[in-house]
PDB file of N, CA and C in Angstrom:
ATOM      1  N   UNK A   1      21.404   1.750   1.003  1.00  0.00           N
ATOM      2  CA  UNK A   1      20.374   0.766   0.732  1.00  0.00           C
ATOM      3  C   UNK A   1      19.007   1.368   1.071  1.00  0.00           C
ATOM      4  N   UNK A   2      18.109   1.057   0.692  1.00  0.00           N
ATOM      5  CA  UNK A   2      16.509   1.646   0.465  1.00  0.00           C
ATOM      6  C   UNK A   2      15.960   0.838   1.608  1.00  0.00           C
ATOM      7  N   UNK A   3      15.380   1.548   2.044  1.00  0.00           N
ATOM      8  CA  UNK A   3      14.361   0.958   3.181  1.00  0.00           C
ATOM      9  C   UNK A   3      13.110   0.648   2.856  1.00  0.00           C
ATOM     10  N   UNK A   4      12.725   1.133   1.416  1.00  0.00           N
ATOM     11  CA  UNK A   4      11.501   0.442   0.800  1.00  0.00           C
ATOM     12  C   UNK A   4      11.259  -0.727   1.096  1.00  0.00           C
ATOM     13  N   UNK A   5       9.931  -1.596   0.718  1.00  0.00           N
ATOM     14  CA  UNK A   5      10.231  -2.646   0.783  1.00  0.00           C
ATOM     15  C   UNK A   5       9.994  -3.312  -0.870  1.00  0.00           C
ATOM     16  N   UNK A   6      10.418  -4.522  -1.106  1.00  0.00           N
ATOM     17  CA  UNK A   6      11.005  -4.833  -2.883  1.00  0.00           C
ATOM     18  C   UNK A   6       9.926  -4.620  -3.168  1.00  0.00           C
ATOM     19  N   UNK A   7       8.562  -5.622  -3.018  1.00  0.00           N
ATOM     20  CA  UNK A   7       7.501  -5.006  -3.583  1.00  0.00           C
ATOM     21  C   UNK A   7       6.266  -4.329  -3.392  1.00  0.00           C
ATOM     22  N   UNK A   8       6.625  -3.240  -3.366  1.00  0.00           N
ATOM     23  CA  UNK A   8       5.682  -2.340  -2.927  1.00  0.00           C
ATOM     24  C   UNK A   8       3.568  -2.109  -2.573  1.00  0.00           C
ATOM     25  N   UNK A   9       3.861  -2.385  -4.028  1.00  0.00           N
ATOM     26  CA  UNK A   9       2.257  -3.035  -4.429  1.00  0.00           C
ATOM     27  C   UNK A   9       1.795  -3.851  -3.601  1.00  0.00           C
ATOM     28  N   UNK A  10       2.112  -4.931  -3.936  1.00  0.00           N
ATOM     29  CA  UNK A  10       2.083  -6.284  -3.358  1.00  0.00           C
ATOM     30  C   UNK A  10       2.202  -5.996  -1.450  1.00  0.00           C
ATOM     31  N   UNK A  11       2.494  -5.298  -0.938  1.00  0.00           N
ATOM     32  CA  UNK A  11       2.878  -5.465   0.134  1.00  0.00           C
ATOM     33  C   UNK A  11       2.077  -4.082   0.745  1.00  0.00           C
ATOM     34  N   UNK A  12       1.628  -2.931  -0.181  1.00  0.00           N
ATOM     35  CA  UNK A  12       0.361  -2.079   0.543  1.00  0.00           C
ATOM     36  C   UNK A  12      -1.389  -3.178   0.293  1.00  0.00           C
ATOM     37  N   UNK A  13      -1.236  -3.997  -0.725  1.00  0.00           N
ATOM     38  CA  UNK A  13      -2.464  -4.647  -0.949  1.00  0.00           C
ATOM     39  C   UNK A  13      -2.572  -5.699   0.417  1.00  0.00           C
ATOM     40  N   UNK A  14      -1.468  -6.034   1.223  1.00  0.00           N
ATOM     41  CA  UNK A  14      -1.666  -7.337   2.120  1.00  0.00           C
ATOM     42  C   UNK A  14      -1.735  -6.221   3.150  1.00  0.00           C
ATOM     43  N   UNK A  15      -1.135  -4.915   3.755  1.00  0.00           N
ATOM     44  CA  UNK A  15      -1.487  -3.993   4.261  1.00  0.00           C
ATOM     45  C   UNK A  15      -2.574  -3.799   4.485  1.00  0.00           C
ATOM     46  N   UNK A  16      -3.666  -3.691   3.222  1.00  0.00           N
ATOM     47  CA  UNK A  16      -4.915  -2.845   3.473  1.00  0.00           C
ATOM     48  C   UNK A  16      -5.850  -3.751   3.533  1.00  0.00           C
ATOM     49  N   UNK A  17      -5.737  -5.033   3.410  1.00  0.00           N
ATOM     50  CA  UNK A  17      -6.322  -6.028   3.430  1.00  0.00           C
ATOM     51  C   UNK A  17      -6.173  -7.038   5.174  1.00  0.00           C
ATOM     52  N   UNK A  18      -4.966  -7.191   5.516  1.00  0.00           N
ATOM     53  CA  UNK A  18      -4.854  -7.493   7.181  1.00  0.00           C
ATOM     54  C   UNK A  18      -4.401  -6.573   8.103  1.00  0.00           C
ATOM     55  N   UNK A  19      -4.497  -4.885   7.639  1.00  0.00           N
ATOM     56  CA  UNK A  19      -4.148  -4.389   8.641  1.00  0.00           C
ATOM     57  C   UNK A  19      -5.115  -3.008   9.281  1.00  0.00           C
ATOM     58  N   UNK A  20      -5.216  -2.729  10.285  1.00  0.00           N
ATOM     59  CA  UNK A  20      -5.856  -1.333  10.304  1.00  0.00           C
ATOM     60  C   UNK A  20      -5.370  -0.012   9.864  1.00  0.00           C
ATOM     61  N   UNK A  21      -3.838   0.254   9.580  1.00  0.00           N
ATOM     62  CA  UNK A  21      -3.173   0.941   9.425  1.00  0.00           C
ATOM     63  C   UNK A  21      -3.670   1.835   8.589  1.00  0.00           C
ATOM     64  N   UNK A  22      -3.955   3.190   8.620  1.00  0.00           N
ATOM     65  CA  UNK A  22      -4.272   4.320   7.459  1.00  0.00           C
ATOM     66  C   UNK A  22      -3.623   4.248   6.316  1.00  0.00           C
ATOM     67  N   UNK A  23      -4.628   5.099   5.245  1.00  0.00           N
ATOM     68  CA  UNK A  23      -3.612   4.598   4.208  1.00  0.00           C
ATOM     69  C   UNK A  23      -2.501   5.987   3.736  1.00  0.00           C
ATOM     70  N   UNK A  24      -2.559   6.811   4.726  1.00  0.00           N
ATOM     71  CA  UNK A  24      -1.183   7.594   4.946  1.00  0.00           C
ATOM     72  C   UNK A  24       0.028   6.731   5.236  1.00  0.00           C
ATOM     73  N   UNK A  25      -0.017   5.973   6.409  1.00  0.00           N
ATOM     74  CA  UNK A  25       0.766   5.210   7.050  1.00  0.00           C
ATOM     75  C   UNK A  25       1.038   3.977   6.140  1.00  0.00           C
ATOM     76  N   UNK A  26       0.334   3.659   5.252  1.00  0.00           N
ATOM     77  CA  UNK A  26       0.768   2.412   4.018  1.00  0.00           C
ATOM     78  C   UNK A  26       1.200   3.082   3.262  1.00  0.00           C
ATOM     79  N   UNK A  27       1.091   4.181   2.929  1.00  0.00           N
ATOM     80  CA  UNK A  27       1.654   5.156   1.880  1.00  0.00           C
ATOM     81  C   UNK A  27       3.306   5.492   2.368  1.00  0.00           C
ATOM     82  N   UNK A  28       3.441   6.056   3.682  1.00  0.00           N
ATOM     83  CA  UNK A  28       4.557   6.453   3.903  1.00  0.00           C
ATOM     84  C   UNK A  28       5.615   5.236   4.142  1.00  0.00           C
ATOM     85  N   UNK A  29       4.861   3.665   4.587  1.00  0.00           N
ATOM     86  CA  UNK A  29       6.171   2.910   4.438  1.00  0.00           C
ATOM     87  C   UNK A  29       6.212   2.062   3.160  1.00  0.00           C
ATOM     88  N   UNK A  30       5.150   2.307   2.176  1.00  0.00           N
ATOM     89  CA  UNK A  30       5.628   1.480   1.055  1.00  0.00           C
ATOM     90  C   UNK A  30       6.430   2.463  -0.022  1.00  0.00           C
ATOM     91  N   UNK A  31       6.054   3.633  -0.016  1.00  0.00           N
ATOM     92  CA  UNK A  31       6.820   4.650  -0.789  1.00  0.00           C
ATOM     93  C   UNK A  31       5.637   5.145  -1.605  1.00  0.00           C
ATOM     94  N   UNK A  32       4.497   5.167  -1.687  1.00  0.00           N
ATOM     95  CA  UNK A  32       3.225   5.378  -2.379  1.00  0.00           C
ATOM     96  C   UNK A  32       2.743   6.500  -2.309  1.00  0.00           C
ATOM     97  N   UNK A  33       1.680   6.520  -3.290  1.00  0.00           N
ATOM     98  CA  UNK A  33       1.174   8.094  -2.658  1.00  0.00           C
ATOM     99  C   UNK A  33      -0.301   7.559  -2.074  1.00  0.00           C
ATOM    100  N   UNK A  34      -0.943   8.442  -1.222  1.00  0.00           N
ATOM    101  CA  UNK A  34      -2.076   7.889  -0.738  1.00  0.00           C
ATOM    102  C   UNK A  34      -3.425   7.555  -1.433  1.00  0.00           C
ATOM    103  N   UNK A  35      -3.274   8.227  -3.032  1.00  0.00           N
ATOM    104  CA  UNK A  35      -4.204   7.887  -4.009  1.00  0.00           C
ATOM    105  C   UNK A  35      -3.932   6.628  -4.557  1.00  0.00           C
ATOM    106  N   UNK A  36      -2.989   6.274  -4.591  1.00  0.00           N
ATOM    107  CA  UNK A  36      -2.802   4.893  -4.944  1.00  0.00           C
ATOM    108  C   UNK A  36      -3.392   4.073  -3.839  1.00  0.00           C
ATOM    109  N   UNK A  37      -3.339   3.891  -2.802  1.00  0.00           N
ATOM    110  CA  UNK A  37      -3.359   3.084  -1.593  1.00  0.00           C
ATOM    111  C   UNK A  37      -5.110   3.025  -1.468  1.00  0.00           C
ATOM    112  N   UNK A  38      -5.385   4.084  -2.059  1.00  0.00           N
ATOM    113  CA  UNK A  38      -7.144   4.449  -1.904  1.00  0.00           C
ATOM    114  C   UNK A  38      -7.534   3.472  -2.868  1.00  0.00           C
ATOM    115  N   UNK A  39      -6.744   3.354  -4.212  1.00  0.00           N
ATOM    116  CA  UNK A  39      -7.054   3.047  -5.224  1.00  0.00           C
ATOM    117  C   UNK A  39      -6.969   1.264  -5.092  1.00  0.00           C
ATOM    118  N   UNK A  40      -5.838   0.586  -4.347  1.00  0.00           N
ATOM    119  CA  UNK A  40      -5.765  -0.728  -3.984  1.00  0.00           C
ATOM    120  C   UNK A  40      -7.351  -1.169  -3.319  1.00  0.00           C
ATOM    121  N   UNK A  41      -7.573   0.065  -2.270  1.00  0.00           N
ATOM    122  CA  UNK A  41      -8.851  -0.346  -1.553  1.00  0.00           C
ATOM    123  C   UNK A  41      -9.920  -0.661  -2.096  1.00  0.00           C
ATOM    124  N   UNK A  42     -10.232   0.237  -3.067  1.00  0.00           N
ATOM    125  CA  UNK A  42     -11.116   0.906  -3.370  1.00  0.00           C
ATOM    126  C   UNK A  42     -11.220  -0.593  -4.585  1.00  0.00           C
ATOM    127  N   UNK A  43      -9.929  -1.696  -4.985  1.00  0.00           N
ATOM    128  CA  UNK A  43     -10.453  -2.823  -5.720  1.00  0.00           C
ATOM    129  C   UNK A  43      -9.929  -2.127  -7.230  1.00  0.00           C
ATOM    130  N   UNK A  44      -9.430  -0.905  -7.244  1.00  0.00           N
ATOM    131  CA  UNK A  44      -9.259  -0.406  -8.960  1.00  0.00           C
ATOM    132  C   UNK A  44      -7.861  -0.641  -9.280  1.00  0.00           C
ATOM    133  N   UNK A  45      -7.075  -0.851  -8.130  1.00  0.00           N
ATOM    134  CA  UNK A  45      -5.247  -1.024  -8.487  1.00  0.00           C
ATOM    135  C   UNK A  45      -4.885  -2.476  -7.644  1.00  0.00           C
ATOM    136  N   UNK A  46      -4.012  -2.963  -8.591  1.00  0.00           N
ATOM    137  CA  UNK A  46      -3.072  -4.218  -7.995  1.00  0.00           C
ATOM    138  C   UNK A  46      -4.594  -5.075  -7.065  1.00  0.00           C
ATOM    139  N   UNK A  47      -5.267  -5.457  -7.687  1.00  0.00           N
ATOM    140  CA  UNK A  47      -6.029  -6.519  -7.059  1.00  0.00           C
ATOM    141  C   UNK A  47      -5.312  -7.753  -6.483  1.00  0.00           C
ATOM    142  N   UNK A  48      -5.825  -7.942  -5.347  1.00  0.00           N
ATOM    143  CA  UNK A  48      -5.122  -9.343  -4.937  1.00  0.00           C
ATOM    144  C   UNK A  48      -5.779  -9.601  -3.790  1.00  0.00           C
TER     145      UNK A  48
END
């Protein structure tokens, strides 16, 4: 069984939004790469 969590997206965007956590560290437990996670921040991916 995957230790991911189901939705990934969805769950680095509530990450980078209530947490301090780097976005290495949102990267390594959502399964992401850290350009993506930049990219949530940054307002250009998975808005929410």
């Amino acid at each position: 069984m995957s230790e991911l969590p189901l939705l990934p997206k969805a769950t680095a965007v509530w990450l980078v939004d209530n947490t301090t956590l780097t976005f290495s560290q949102i990267a390594a437990f959502t399964g992401m790469h850290d350009l993506e996670i930049s990219g949530i921040a940054d307002g250009e991916v998975a808005i929410g």
